[in-house]
PDB file of N, CA and C in Angstrom:
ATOM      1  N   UNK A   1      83.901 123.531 -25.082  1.00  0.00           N
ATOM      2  CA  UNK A   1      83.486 124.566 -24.166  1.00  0.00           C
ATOM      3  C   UNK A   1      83.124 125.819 -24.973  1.00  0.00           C
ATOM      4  N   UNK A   2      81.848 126.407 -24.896  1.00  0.00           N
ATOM      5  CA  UNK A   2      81.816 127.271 -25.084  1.00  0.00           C
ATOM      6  C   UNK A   2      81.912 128.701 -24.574  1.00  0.00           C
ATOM      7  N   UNK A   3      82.605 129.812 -25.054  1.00  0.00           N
ATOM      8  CA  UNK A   3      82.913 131.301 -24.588  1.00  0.00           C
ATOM      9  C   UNK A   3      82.172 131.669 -23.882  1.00  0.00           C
ATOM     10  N   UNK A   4      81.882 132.405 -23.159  1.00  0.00           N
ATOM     11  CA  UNK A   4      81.064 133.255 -22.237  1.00  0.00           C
ATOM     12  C   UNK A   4      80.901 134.898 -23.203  1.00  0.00           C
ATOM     13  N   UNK A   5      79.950 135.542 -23.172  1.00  0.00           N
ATOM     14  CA  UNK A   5      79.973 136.420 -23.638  1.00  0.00           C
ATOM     15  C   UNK A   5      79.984 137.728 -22.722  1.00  0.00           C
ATOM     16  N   UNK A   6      79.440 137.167 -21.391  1.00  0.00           N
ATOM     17  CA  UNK A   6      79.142 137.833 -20.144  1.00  0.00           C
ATOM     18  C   UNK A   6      78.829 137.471 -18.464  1.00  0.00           C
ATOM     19  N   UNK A   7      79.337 137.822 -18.121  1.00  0.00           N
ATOM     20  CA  UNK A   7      78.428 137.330 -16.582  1.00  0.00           C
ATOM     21  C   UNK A   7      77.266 138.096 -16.506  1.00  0.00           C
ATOM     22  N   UNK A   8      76.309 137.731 -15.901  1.00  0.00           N
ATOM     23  CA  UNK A   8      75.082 138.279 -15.762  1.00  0.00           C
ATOM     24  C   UNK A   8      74.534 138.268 -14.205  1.00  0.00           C
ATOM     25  N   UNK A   9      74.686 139.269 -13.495  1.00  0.00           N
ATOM     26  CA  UNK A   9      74.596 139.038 -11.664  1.00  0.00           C
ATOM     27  C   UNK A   9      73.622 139.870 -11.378  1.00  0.00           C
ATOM     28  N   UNK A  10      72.092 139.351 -11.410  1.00  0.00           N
ATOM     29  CA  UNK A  10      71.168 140.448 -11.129  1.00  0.00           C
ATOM     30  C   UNK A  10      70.894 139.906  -9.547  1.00  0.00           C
ATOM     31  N   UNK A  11      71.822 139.489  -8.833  1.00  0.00           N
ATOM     32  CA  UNK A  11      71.828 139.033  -7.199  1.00  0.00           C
ATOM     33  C   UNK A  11      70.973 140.068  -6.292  1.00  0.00           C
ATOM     34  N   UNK A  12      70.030 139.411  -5.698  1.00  0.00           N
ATOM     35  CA  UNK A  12      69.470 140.309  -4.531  1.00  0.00           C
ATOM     36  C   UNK A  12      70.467 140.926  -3.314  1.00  0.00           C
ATOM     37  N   UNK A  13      71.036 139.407  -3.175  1.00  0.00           N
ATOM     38  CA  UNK A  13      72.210 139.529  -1.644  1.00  0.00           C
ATOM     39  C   UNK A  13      73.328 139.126  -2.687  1.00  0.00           C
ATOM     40  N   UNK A  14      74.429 140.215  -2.058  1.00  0.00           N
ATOM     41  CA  UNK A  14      76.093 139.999  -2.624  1.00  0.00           C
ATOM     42  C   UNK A  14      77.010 140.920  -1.737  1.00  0.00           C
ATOM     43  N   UNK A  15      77.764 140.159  -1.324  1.00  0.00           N
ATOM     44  CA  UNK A  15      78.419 141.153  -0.693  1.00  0.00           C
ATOM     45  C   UNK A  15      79.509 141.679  -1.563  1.00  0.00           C
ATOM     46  N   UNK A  16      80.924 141.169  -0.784  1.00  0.00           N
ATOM     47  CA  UNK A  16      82.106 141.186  -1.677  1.00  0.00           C
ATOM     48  C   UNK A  16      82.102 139.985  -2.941  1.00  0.00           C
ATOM     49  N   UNK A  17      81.866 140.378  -4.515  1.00  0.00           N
ATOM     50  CA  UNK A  17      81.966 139.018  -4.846  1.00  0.00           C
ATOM     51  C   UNK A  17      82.855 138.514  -5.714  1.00  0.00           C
ATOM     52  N   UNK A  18      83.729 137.828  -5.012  1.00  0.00           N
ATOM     53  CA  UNK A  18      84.909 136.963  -5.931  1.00  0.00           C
ATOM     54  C   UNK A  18      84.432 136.943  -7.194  1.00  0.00           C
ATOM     55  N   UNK A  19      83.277 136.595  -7.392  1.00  0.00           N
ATOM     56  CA  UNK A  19      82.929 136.035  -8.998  1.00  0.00           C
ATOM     57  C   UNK A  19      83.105 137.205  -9.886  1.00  0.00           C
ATOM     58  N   UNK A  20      82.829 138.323  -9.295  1.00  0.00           N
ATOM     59  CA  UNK A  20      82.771 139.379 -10.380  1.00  0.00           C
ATOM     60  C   UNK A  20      84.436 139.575 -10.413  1.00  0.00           C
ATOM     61  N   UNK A  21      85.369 139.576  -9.857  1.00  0.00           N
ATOM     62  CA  UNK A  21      86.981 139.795  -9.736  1.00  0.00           C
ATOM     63  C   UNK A  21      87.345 139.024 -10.553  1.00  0.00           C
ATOM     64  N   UNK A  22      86.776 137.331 -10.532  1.00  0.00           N
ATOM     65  CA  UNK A  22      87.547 136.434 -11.548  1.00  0.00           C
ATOM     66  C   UNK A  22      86.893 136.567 -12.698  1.00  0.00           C
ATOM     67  N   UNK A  23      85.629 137.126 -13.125  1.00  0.00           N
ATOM     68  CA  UNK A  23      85.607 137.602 -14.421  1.00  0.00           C
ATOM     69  C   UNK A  23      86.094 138.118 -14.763  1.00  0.00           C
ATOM     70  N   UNK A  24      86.483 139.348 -13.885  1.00  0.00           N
ATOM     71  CA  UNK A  24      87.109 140.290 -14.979  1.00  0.00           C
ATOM     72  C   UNK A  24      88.110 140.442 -15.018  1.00  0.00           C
ATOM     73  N   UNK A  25      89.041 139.679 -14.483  1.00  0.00           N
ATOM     74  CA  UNK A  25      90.583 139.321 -14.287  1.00  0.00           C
ATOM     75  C   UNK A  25      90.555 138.254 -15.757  1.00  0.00           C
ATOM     76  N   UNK A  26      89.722 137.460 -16.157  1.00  0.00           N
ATOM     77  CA  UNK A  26      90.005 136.526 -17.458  1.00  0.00           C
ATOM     78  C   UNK A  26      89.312 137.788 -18.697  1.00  0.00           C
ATOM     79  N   UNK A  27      88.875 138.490 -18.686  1.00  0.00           N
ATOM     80  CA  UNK A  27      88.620 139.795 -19.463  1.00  0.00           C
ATOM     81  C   UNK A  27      86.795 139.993 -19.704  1.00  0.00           C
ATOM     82  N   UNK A  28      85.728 139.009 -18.972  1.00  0.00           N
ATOM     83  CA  UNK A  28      84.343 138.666 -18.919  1.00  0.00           C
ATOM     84  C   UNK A  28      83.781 140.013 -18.883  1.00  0.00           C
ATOM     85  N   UNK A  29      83.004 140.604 -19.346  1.00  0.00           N
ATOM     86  CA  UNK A  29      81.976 141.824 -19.327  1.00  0.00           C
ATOM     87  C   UNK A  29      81.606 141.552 -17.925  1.00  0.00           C
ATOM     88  N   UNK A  30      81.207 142.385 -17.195  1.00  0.00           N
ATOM     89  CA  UNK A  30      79.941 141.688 -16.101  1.00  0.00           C
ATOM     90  C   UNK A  30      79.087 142.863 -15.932  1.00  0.00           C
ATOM     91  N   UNK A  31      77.939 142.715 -15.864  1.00  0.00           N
ATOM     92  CA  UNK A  31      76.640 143.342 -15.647  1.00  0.00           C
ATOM     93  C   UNK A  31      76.045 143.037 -14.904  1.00  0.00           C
ATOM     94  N   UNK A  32      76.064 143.499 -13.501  1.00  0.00           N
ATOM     95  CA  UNK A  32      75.816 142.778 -12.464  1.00  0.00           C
ATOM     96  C   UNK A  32      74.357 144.146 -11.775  1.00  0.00           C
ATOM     97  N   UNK A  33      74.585 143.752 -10.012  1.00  0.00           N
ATOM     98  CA  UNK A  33      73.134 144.502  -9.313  1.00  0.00           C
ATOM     99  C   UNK A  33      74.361 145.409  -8.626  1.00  0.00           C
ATOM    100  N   UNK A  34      73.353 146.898  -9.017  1.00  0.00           N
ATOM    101  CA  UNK A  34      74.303 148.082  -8.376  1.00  0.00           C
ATOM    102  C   UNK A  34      74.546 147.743  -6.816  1.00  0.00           C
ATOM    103  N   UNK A  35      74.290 147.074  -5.925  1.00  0.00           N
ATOM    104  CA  UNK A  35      74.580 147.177  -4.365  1.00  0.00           C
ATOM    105  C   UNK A  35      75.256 145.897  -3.780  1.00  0.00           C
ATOM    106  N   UNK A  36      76.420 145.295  -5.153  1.00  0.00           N
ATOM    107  CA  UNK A  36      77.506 144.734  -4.938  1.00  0.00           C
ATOM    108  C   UNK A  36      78.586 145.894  -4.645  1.00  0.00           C
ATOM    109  N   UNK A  37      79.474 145.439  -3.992  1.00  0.00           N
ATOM    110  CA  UNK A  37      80.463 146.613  -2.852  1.00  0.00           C
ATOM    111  C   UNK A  37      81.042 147.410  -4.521  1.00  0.00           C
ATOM    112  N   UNK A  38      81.439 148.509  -4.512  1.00  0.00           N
ATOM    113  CA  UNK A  38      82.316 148.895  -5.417  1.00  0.00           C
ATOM    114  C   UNK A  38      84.308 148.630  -5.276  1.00  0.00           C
ATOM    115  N   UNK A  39      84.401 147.763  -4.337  1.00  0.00           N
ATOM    116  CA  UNK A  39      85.368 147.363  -4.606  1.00  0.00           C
ATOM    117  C   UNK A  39      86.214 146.567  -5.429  1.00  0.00           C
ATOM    118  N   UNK A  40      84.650 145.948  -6.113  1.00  0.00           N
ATOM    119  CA  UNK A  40      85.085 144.676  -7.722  1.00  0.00           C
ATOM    120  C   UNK A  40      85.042 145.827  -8.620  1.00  0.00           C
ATOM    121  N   UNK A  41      85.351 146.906  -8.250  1.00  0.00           N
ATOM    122  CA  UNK A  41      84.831 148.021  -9.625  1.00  0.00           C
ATOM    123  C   UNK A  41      86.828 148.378 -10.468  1.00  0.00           C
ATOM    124  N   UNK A  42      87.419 146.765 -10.853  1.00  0.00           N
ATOM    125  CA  UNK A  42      88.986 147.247 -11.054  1.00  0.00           C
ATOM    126  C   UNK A  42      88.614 147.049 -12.632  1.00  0.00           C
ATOM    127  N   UNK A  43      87.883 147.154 -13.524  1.00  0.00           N
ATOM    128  CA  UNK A  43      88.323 147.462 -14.964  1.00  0.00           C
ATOM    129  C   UNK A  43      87.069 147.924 -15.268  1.00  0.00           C
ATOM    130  N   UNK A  44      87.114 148.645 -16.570  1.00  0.00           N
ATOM    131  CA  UNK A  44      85.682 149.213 -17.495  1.00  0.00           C
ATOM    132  C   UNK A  44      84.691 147.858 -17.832  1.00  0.00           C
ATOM    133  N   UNK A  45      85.389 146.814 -17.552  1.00  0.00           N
ATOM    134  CA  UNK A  45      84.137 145.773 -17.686  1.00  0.00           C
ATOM    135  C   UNK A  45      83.307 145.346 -16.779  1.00  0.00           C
ATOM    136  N   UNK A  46      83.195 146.415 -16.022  1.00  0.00           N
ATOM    137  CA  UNK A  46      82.196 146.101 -14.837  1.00  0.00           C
ATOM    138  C   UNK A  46      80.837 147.199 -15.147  1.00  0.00           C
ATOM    139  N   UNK A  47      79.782 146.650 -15.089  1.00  0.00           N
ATOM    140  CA  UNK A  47      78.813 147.393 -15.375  1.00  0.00           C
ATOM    141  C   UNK A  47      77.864 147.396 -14.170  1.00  0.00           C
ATOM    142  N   UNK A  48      77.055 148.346 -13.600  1.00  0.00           N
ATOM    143  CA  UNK A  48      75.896 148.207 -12.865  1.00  0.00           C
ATOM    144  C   UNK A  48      74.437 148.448 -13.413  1.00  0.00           C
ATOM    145  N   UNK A  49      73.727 147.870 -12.612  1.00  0.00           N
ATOM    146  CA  UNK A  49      72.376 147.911 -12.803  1.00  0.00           C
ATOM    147  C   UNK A  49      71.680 148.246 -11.914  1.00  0.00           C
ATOM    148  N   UNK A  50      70.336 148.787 -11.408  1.00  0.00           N
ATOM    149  CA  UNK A  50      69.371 148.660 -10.764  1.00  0.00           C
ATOM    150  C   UNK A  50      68.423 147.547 -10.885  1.00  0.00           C
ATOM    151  N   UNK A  51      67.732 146.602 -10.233  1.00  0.00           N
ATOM    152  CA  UNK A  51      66.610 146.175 -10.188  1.00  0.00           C
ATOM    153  C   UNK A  51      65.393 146.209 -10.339  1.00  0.00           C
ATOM    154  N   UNK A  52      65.151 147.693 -10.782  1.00  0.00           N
ATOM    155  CA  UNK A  52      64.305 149.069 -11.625  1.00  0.00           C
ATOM    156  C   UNK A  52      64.105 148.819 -12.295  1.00  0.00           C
ATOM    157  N   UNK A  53      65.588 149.079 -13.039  1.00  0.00           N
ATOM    158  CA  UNK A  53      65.939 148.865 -14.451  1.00  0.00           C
ATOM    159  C   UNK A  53      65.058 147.581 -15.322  1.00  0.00           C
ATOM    160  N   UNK A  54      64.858 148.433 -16.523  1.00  0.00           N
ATOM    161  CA  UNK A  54      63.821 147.600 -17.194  1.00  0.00           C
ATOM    162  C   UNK A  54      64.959 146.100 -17.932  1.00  0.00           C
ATOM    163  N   UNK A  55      64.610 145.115 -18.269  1.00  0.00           N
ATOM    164  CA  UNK A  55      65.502 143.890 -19.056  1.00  0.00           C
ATOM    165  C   UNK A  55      65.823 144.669 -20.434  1.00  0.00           C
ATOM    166  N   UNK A  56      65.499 145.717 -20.906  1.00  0.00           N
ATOM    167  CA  UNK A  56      66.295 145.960 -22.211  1.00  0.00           C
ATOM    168  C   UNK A  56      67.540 146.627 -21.712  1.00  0.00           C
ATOM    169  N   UNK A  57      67.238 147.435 -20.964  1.00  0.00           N
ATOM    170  CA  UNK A  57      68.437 148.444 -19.689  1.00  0.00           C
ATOM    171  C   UNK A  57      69.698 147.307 -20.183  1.00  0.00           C
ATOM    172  N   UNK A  58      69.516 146.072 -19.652  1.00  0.00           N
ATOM    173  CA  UNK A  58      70.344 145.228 -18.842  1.00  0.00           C
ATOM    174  C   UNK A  58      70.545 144.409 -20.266  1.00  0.00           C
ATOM    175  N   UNK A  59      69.868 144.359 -21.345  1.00  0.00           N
ATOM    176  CA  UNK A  59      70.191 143.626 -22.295  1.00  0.00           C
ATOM    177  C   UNK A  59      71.107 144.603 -23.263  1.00  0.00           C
ATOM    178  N   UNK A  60      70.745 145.631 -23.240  1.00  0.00           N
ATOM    179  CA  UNK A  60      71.551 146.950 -23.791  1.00  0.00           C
ATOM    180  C   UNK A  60      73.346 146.573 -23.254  1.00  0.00           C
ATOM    181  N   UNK A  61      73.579 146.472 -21.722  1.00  0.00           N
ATOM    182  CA  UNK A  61      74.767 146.896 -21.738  1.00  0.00           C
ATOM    183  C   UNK A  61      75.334 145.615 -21.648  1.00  0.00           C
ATOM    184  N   UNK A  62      74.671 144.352 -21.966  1.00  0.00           N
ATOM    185  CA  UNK A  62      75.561 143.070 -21.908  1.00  0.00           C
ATOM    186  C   UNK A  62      75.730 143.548 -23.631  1.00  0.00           C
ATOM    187  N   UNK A  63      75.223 143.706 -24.145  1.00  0.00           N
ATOM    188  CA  UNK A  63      75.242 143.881 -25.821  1.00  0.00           C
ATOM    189  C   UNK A  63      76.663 145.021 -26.151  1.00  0.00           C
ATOM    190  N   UNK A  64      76.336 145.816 -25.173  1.00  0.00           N
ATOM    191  CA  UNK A  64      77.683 147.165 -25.596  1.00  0.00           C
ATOM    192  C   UNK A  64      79.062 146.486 -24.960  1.00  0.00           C
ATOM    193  N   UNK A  65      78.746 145.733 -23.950  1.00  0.00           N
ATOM    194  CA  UNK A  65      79.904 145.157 -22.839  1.00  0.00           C
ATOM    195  C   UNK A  65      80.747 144.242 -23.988  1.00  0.00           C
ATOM    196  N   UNK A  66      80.344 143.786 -24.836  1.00  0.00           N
ATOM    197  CA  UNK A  66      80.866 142.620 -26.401  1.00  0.00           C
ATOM    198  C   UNK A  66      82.032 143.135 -26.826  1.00  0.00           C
ATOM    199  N   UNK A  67      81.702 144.630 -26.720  1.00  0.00           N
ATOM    200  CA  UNK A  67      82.695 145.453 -27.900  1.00  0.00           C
ATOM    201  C   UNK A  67      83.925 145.877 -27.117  1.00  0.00           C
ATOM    202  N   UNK A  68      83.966 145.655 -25.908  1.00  0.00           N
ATOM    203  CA  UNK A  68      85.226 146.159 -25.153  1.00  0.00           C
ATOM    204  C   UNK A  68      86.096 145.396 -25.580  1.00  0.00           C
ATOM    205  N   UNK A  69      87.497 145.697 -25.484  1.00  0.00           N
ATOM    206  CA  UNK A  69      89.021 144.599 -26.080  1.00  0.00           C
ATOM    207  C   UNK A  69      89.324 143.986 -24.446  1.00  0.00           C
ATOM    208  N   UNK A  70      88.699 143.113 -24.387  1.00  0.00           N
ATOM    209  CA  UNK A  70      88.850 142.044 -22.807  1.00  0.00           C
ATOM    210  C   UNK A  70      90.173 141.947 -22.736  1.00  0.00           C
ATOM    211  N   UNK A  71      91.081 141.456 -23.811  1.00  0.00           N
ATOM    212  CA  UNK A  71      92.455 141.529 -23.370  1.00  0.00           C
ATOM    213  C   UNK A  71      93.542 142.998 -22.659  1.00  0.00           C
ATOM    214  N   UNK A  72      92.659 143.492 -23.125  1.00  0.00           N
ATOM    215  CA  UNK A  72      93.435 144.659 -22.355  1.00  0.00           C
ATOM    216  C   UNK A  72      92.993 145.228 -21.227  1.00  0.00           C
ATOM    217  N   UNK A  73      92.293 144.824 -20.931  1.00  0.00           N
ATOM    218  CA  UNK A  73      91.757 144.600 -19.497  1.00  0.00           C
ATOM    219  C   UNK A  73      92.542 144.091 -18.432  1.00  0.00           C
ATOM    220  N   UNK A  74      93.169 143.203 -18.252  1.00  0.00           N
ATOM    221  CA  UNK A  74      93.589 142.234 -17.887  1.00  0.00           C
ATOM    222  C   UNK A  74      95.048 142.580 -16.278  1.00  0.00           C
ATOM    223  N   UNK A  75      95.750 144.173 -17.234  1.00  0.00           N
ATOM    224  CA  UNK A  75      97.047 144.639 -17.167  1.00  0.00           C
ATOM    225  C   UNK A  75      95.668 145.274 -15.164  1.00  0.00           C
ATOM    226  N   UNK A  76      94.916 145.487 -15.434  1.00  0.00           N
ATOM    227  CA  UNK A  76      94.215 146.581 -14.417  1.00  0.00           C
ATOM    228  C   UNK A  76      94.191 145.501 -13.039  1.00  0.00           C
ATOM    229  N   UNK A  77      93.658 144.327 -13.512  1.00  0.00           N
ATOM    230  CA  UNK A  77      93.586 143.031 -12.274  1.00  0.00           C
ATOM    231  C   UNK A  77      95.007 142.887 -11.810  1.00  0.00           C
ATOM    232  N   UNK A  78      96.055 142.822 -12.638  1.00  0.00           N
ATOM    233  CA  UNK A  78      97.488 142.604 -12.536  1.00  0.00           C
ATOM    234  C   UNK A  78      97.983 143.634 -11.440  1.00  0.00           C
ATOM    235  N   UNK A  79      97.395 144.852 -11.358  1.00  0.00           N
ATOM    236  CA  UNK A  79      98.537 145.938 -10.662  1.00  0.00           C
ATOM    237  C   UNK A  79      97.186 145.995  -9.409  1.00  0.00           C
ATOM    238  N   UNK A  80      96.036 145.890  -9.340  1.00  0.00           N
ATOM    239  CA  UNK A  80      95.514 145.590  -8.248  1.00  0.00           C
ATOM    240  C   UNK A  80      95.961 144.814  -6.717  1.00  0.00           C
ATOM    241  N   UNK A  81      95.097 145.211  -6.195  1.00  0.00           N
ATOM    242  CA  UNK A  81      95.896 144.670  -4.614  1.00  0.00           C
ATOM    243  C   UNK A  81      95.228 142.895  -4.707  1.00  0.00           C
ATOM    244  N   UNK A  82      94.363 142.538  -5.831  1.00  0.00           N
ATOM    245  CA  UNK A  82      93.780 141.220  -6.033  1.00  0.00           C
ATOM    246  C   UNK A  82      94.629 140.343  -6.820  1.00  0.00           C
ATOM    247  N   UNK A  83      95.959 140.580  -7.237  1.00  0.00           N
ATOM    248  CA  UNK A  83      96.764 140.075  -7.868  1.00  0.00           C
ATOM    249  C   UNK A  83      97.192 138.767  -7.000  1.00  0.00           C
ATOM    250  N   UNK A  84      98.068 137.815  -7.794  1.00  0.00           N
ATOM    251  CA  UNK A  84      98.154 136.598  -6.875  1.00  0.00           C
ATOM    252  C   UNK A  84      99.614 136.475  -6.111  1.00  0.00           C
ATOM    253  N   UNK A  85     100.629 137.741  -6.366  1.00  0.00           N
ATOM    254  CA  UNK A  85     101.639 138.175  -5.916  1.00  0.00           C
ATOM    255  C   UNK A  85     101.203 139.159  -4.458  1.00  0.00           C
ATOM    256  N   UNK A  86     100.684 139.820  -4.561  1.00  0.00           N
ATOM    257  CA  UNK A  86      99.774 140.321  -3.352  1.00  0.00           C
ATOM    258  C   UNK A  86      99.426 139.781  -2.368  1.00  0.00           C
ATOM    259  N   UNK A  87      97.646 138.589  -3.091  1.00  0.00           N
ATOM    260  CA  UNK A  87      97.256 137.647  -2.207  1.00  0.00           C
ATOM    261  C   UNK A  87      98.654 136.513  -1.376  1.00  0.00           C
ATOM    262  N   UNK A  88      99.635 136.259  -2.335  1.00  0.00           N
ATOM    263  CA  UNK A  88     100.448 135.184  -1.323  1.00  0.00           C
ATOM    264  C   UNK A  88     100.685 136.048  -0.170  1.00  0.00           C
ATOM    265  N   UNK A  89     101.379 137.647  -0.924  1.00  0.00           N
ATOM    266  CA  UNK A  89     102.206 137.710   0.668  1.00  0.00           C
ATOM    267  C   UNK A  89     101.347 138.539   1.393  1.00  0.00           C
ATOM    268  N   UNK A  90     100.073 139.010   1.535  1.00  0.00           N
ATOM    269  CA  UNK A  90      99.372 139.023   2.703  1.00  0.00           C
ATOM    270  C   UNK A  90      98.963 137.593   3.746  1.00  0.00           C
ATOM    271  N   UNK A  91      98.271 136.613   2.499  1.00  0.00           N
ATOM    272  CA  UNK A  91      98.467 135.181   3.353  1.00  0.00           C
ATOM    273  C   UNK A  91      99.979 134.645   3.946  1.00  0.00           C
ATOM    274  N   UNK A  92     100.981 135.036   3.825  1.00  0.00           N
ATOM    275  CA  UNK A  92     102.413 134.435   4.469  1.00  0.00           C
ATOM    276  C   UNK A  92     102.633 135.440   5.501  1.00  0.00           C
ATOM    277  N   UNK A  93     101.854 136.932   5.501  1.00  0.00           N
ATOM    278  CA  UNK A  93     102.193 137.913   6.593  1.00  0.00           C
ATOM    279  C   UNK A  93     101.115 136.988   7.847  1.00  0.00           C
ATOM    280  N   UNK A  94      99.972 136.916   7.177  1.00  0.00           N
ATOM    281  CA  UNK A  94      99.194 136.366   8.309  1.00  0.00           C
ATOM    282  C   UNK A  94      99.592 135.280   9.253  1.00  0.00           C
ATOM    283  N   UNK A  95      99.940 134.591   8.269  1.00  0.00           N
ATOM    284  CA  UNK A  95     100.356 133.206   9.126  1.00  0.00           C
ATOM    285  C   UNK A  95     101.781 133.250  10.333  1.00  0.00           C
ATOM    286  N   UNK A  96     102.694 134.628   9.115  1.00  0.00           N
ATOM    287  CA  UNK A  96     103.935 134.668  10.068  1.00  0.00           C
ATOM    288  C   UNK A  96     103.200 135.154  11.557  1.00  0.00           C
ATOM    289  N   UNK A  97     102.152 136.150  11.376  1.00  0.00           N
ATOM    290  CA  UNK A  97     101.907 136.663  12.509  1.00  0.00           C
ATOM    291  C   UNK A  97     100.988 136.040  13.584  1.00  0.00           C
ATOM    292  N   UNK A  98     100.777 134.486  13.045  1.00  0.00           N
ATOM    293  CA  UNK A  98     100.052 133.781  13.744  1.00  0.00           C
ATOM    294  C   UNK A  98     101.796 132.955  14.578  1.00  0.00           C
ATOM    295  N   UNK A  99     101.794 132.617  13.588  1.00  0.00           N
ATOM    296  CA  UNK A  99     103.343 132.128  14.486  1.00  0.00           C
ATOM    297  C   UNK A  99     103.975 132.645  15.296  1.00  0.00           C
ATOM    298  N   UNK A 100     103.938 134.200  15.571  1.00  0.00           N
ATOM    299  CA  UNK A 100     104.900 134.418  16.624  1.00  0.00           C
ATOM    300  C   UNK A 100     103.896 134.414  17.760  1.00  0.00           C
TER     301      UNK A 100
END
């Protein structure tokens, strides 16, 4: 398998997108399209773009995105409300509250 150096999301339509969260929860650069929600915006490895924007724009910051320390990234996904200690117990609140 080879490394990833980056995600690359020049998406027309995106809403909320998981993909950019689980990148950057494993420490992935992402350089994605500015009018994904800013709620995936939980570490410095999230980058935006315009659709404007010329391909060097966008080749520029997958190139600068290399040099970040991905592992230390990591601690920011952890204390987020996207953590997997979080996600259980909102899913076990839901369900309790389907049960009663």
């Amino acid at each position: 398998m080879v490394p990833m150096d980056a995600l690359f999301l020049p998406s027309l339509f995106e809403g909320f997108s998981i993909t950019v969260i689980e990148a950057a929860a494993t420490g992935l650069p992402v350089v994605m399209i500015d009018v994904i929600t800013h709620e995936v915006d939980l570490t410095v490895l999230i980058h935006r773009h315009s659709l404007s924007d010329t391909p060097q724009d966008w080749a520029h910051t997958v190139c600068e995105a290399k040099n970040i320390d991905r592992r230390s990234q990591n601690r920011f996904i952890a204390e987020s409300k996207y953590n997997m200690r979080t996600s259980i117990k909102m899913i076990t609140n839901i369900y309790q509250e389907m049960l009663k």
